[in-house]
Protein backbone atom coordinates (compact mmCIF):
# COMPACT_ATOMS: atom_id res chain seq x y z
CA UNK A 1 11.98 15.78 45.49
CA UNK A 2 13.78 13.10 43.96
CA UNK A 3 10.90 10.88 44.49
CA UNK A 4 8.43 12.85 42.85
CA UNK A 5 10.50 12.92 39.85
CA UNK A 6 10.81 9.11 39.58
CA UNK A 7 7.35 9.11 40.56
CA UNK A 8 6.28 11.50 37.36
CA UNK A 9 8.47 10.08 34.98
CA UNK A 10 7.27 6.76 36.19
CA UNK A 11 3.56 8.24 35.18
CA UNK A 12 4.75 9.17 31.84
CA UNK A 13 6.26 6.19 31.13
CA UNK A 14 3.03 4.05 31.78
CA UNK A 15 1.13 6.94 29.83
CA UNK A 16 3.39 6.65 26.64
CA UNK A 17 2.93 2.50 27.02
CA UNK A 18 -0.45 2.57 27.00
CA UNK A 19 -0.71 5.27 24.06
CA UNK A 20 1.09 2.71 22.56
CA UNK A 21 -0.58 -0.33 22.63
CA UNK A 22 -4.05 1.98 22.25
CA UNK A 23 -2.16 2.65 18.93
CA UNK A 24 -1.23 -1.31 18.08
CA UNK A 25 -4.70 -2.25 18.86
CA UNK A 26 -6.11 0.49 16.36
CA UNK A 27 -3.74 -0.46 13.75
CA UNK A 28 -6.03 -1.62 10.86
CA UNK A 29 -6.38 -5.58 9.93
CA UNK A 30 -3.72 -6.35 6.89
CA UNK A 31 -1.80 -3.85 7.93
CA UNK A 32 1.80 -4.19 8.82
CA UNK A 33 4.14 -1.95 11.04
CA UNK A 34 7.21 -0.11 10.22
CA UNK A 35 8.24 1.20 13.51
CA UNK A 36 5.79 -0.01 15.41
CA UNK A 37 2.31 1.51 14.56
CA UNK A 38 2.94 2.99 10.80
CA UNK A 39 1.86 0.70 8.19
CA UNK A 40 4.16 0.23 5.27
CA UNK A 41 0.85 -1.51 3.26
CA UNK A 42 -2.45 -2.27 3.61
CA UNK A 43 -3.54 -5.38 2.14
CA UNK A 44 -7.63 -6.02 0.90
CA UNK A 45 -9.28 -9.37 -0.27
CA UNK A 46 -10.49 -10.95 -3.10
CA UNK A 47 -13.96 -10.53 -1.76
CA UNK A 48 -13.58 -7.10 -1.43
CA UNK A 49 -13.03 -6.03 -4.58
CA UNK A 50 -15.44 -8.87 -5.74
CA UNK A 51 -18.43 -6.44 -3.43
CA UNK A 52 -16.86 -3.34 -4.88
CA UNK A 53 -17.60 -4.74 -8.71
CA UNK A 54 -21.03 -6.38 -7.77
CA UNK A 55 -22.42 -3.19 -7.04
CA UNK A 56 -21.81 -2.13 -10.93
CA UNK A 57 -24.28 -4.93 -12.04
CA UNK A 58 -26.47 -5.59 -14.17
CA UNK A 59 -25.98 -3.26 -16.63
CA UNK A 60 -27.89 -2.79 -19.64
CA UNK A 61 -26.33 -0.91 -22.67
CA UNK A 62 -26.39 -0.24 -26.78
CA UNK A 63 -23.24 -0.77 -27.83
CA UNK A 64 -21.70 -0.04 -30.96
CA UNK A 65 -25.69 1.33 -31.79
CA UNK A 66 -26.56 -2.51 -32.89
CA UNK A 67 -26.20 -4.63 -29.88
CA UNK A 68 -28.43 -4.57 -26.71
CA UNK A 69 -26.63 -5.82 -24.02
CA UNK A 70 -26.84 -7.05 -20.42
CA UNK A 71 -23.91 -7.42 -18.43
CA UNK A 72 -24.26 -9.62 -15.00
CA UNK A 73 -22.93 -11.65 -12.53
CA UNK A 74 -19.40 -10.43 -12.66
CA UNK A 75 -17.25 -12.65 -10.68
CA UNK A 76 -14.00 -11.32 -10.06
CA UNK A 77 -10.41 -13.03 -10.51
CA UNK A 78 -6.59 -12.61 -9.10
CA UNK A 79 -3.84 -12.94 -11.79
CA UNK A 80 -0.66 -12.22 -9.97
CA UNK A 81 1.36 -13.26 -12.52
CA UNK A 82 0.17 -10.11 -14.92
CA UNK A 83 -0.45 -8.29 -11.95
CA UNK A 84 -4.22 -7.51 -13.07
CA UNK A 85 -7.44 -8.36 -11.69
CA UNK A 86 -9.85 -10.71 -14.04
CA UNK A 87 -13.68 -9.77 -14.05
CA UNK A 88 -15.95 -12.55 -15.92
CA UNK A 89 -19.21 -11.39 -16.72
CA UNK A 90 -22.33 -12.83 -18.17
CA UNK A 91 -23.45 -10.76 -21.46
CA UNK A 92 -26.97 -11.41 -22.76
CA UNK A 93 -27.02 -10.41 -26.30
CA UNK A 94 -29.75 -9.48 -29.02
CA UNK A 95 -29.63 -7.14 -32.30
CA UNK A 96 -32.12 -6.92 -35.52
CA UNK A 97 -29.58 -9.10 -37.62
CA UNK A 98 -29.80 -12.43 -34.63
CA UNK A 99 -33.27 -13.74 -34.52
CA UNK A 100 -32.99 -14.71 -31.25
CA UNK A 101 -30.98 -13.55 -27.97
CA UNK A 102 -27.49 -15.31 -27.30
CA UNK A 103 -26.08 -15.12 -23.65
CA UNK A 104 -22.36 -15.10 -23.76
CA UNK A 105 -19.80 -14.88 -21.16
CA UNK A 106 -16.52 -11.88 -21.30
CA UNK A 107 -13.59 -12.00 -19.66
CA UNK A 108 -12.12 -8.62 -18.97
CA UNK A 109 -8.59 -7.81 -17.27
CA UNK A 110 -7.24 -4.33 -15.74
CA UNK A 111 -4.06 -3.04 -14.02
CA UNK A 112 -4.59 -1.09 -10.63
CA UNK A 113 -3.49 2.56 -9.97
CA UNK A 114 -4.27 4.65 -7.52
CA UNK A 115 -6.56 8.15 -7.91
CA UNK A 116 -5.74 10.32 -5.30
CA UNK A 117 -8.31 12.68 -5.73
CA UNK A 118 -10.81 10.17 -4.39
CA UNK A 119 -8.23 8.41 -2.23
CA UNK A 120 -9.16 5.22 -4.54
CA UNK A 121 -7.40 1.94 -5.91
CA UNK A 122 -9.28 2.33 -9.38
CA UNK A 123 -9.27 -0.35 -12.33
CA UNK A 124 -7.41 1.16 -15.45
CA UNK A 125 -7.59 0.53 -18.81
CA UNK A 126 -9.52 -3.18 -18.63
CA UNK A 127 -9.83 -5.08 -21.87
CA UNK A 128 -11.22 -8.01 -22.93
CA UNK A 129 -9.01 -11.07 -22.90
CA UNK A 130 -11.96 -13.48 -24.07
CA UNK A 131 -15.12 -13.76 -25.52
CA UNK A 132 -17.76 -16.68 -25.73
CA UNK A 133 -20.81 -16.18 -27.20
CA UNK A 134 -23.34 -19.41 -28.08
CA UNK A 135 -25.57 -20.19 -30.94
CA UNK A 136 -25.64 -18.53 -34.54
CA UNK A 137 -23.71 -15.50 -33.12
CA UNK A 138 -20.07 -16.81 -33.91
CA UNK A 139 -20.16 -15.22 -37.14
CA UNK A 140 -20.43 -12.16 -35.41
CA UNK A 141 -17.70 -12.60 -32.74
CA UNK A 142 -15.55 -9.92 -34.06
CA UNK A 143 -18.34 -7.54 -33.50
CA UNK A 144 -19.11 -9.08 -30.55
CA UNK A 145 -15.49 -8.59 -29.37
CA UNK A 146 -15.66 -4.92 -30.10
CA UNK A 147 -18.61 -3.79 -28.14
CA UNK A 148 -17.42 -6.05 -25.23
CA UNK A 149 -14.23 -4.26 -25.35
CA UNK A 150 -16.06 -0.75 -25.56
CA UNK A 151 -18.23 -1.45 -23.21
CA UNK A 152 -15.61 -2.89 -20.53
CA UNK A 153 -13.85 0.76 -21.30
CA UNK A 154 -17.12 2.70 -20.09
CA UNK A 155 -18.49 0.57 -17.46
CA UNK A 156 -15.26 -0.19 -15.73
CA UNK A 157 -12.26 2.51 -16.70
CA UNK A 158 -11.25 4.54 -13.50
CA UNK A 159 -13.82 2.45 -11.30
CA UNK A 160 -12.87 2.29 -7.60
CA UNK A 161 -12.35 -1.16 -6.08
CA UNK A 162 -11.33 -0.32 -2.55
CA UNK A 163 -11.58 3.61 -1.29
CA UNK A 164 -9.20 4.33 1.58
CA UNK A 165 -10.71 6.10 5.21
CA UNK A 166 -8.43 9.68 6.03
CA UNK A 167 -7.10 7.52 9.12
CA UNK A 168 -5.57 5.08 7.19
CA UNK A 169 -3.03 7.44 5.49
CA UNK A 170 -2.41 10.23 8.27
CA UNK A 171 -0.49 8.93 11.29
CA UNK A 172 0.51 11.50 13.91
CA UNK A 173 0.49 14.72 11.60
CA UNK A 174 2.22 12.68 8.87
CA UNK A 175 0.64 12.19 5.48
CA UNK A 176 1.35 9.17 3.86
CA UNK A 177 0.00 7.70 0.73
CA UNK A 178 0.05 4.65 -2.09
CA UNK A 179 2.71 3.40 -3.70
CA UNK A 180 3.01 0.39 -5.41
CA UNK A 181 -0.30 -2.06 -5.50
CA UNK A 182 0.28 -5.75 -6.20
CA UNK A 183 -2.03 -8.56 -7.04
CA UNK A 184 -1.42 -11.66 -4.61
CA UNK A 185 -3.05 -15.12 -4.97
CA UNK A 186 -5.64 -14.01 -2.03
CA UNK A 187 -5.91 -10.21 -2.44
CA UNK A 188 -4.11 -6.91 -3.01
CA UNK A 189 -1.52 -5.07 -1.46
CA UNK A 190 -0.81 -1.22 -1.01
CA UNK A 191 2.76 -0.11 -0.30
CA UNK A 192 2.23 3.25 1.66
CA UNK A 193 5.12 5.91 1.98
CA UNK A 194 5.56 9.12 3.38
CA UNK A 195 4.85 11.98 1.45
């Protein structure tokens, strides 16, 4: 009898092992353990968010109900030292006071939050932090400044950069969820905690 005990709990043993590393080879890339399969954050890339914000574009828009404008070719920044994520975009320009187009370039920068409702790290509350605009439209740049900045509020307010699966924030009947998000030099980080 004795050896059927050692036997079973020999059985159980190599069971609860190889649950485990079935666990450690599930655990998502960029994620990091607590004890040992539980991330405590999830990190994404650059080019992640940089796919997430290319899908938005090109936009065309009124803005301010005198400028036409297309918006393109964002290309998307890290700024760890604000702790905000840049997005330059291309503008393209006209109204009935310019005779001609002018192409122009924004740079917009947001903070990061997370929307639980859609399980989402969102941008929130971008703005522009520069404006260049070419040609005879300089004596409009305040203007120009303004719909920029209204338009950067519509287009990009509340828009979801990286959308997290159920699996990533449910671990064994736990639910866990986002804490603080950080811009790195490569990418972002999620804290995640317990609920």
């Amino acid at each position: 009898m004795t050896q059927t005990v050692a036997l079973e709990r020999r059985r159980f043993l190599l069971a609860g092992l190889a649950s485990a590393a079935a666990l450690a080879l599930a655990t998502p890339a960029g994620a990091a353990s607590i004890f040992p399969f539980i991330p405590d954050h999830y990190d994404f890339s650059q080019q992640q968010v940089q796919e997430a914000v290319a899908r938005k574009f090109p936009l065309q828009r009124t803005a301010s109900q005198i400028f036409d404008v297309v918006l393109s070719n964002p290309t998307v920044g890290l700024s760890p030292d604000r702790n905000r994520v840049t997005v330059r975009l291309q503008a393209r320009l006209s109204t009935p006071f310019m005779p001609n187009p002018v192409n122009g370039v924004f740079t917009l920068s947001s903070q990061l939050a997370y929307d639980a409702p859609s399980h989402s790290v969102i941008l929130m509350s971008p703005s522009v932090d520069d404006s260049q605009v070419t040609g005879d439209a300089a004596q409009y740049n305040q203007q120009i400044n303004a719909a920029g900045a209204l338009l950067a509020t519509q287009l990009l307010d509340r828009y979801p950069v990286y959308t997290f699966k159920p699996e990533q924030l449910q671990f064994a009947g736990v639910n866990y969820e986002p804490g603080t998000i950080t811009v790195l030099t490569n990418g972002i980080r999620v804290q995640i905690l317990e609920k």
